[in-house]
Protein backbone atom coordinates (compact mmCIF):
# COMPACT_ATOMS: atom_id res chain seq x y z
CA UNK A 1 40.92 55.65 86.57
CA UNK A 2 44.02 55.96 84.60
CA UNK A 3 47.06 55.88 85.78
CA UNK A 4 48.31 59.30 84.94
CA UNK A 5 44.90 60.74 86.62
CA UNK A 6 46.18 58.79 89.78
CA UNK A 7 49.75 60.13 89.65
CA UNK A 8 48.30 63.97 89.21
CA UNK A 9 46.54 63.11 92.53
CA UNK A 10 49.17 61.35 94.85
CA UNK A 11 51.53 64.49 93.64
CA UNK A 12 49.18 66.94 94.66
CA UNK A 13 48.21 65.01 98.08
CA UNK A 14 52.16 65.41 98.48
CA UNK A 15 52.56 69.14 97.51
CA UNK A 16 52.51 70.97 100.71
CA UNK A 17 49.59 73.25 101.19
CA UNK A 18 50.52 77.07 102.57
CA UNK A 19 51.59 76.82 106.35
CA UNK A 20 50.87 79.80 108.56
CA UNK A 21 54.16 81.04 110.22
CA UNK A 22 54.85 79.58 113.74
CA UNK A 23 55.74 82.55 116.12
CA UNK A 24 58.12 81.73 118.29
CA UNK A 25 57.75 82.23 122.11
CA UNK A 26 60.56 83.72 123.91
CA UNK A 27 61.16 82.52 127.39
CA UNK A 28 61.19 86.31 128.34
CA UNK A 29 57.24 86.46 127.56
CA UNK A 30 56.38 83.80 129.81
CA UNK A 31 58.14 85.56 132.60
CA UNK A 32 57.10 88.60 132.12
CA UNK A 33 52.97 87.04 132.32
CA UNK A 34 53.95 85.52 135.39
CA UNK A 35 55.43 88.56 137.21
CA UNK A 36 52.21 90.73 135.83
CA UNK A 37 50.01 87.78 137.15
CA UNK A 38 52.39 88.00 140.52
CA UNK A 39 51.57 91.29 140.33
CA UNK A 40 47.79 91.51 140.19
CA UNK A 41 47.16 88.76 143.03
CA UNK A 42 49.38 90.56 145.28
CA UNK A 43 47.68 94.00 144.65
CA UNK A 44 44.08 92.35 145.21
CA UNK A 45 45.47 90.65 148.49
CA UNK A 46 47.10 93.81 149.14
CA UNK A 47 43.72 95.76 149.19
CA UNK A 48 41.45 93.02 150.65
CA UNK A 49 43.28 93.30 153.43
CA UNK A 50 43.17 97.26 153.98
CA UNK A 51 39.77 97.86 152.62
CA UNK A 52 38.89 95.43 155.74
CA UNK A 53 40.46 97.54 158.08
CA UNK A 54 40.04 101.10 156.80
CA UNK A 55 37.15 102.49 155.19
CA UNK A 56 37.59 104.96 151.92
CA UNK A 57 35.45 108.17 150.64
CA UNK A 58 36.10 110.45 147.72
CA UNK A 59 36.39 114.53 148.60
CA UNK A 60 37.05 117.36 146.07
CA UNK A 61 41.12 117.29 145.36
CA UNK A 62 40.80 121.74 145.38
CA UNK A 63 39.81 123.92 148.62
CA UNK A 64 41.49 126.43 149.96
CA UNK A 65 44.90 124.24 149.68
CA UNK A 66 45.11 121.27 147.83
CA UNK A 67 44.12 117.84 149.92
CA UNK A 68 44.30 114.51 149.15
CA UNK A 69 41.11 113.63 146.97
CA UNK A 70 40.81 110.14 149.26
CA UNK A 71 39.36 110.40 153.15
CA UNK A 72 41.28 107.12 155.08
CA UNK A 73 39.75 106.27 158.07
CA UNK A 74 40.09 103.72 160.44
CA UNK A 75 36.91 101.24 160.57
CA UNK A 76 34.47 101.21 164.15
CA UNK A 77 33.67 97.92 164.99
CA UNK A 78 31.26 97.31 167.53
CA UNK A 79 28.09 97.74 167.97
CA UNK A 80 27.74 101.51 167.91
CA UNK A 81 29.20 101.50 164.80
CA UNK A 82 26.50 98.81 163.49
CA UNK A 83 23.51 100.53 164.79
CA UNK A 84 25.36 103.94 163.56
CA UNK A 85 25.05 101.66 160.11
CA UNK A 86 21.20 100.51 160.63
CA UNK A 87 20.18 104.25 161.33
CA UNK A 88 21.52 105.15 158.02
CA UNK A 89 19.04 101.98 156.83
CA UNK A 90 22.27 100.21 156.22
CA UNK A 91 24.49 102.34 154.33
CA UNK A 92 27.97 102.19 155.18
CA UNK A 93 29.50 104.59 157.35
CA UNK A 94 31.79 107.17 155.79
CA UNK A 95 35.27 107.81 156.14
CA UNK A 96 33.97 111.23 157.85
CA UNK A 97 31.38 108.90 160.02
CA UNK A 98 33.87 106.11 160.85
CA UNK A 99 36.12 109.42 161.97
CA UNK A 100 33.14 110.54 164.24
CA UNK A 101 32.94 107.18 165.52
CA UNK A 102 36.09 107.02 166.77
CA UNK A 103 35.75 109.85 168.30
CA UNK A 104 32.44 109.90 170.35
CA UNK A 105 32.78 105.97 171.11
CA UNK A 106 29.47 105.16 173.00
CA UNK A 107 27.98 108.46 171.50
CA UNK A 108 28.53 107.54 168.24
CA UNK A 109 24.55 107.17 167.21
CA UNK A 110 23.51 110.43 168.55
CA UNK A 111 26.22 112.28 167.04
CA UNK A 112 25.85 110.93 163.71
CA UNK A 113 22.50 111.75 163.98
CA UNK A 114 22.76 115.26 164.72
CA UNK A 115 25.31 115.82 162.45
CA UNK A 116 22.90 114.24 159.88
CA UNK A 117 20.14 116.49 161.17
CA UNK A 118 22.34 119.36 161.41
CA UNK A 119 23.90 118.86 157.65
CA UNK A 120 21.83 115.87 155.74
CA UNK A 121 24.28 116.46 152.48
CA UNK A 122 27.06 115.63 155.07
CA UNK A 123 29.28 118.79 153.11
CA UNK A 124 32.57 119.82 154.71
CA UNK A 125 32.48 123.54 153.28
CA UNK A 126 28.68 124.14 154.22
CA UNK A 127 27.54 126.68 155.90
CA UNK A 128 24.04 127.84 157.76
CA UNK A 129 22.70 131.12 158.44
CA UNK A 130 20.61 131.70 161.82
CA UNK A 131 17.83 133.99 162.62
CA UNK A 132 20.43 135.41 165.31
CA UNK A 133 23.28 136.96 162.19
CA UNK A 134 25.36 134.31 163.52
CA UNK A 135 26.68 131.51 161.13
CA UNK A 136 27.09 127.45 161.44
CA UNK A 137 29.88 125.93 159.82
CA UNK A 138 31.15 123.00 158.50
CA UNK A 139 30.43 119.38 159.04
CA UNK A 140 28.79 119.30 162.56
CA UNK A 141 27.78 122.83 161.96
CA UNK A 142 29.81 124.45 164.89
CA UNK A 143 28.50 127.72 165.40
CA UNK A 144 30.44 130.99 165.15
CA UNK A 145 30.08 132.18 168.38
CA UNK A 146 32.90 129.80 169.15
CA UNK A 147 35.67 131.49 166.99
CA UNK A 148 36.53 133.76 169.95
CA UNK A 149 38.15 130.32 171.16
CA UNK A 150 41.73 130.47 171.32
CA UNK A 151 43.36 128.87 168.57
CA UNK A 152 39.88 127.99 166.44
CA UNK A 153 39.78 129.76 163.12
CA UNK A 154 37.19 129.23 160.38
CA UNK A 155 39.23 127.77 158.33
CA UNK A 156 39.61 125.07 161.02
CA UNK A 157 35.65 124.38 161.08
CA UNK A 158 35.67 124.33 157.00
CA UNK A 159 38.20 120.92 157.29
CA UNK A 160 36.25 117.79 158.47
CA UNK A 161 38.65 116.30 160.48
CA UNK A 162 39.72 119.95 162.51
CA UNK A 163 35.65 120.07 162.79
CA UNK A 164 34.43 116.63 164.49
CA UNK A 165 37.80 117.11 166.74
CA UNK A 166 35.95 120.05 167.72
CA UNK A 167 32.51 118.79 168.11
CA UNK A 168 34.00 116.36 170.14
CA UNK A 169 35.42 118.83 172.52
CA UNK A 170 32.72 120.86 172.70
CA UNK A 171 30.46 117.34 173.54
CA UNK A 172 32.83 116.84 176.15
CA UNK A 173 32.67 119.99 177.99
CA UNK A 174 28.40 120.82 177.54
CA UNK A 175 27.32 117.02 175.72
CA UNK A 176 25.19 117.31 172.95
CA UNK A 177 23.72 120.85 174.40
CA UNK A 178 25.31 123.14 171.72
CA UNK A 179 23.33 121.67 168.81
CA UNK A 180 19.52 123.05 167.98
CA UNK A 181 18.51 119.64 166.33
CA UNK A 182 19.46 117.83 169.61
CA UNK A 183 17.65 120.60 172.14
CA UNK A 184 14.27 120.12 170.01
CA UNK A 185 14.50 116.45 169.46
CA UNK A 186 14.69 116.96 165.39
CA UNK A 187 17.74 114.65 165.25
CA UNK A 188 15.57 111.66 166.57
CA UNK A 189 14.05 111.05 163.01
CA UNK A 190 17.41 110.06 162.03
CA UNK A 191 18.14 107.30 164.61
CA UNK A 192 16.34 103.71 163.11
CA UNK A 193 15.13 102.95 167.10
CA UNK A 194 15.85 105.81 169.52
């Protein structure tokens, strides 16, 4: 090889190729991951820890008045609650349900179960008509008859909440007598082992 080949060679070995730019990293960037990492792991402690004590359902944001499109409820523990769970062939309870729950205590099974029996789509604004030209309402399906109650108004029966409180009362004052699907047994086929 001659020696002008070899020079042409070693000088192009030498000549520097095209270098891609080097970005630069501020120290700003680095921060700012960290905070946003921060961030996330404190949100997902943040709502491991509530979604283990409350229990959350989705509701239409528009009735009459606007609500809150998210149902909180506190979570039943016990074992009400878990056979309230196994008649429903393990499907978690509700925000609604866990609200029942709460409410009846021991009772819990045989009220969820009428309720389902009463109203299987579990609706808030629902309503039934009866052979007698009265009408059931709402989410335990309280009867009209009881409007003449001081202080009860329809639109009370059409909220959840305002509803179950008054199932509840009425349970306390007559137990489970009120409700058709409880007098003829219908509401059994909705408990896993009555």
């Amino acid at each position: 090889m001659s020696a002008q080949i070899k020079r042409s060679l070693h000088i192009a070995a030498k000549r520097p190729g095209r270098r891609r730019p080097v970005r630069s990293q501020s120290p700003l960037s680095g921060a700012v991951g960290w905070c946003l990492l921060l961030i996330t792991v404190s949100a997902g402690l943040a709502l491991a820890v509530v979604s283990d004590r409350y229990t959350f359902s989705l509701q239409s944001p528009v009735r009459i008045h606007f609500q809150s499109p998210l149902v909180i409820a506190s979570k039943t523990t016990g074992e009400e609650a878990a056979a309230a769970q196994a008649d429903q062939a393990g499907r978690r309870l509700t925000a609604y349900q866990q609200y029942a729950c709460n409410k009846f205590g021991s009772a819990c099974r045989e009220a969820l179960a009428i309720q389902r029996a009463e109203n299987p789509k579990g609706a808030c604004e629902i309503y039934h008509y009866n052979s007698d030209g009265t009408l059931d309402w709402g989410y335990f399906q309280i009867n009209t008859v009881h409007l003449t109650r001081v202080g009860l108004n329809l639109r009370d029966l059409l909220d959840c909440r305002a509803n179950i409180d008054f199932a509840y009362q009425l349970y306390q004052e007559r137990g489970f007598q009120p409700w058709s699907t409880y007098n003829n047994g219908a509401y059994r086929r909705f408990l896993r082992n009555p």
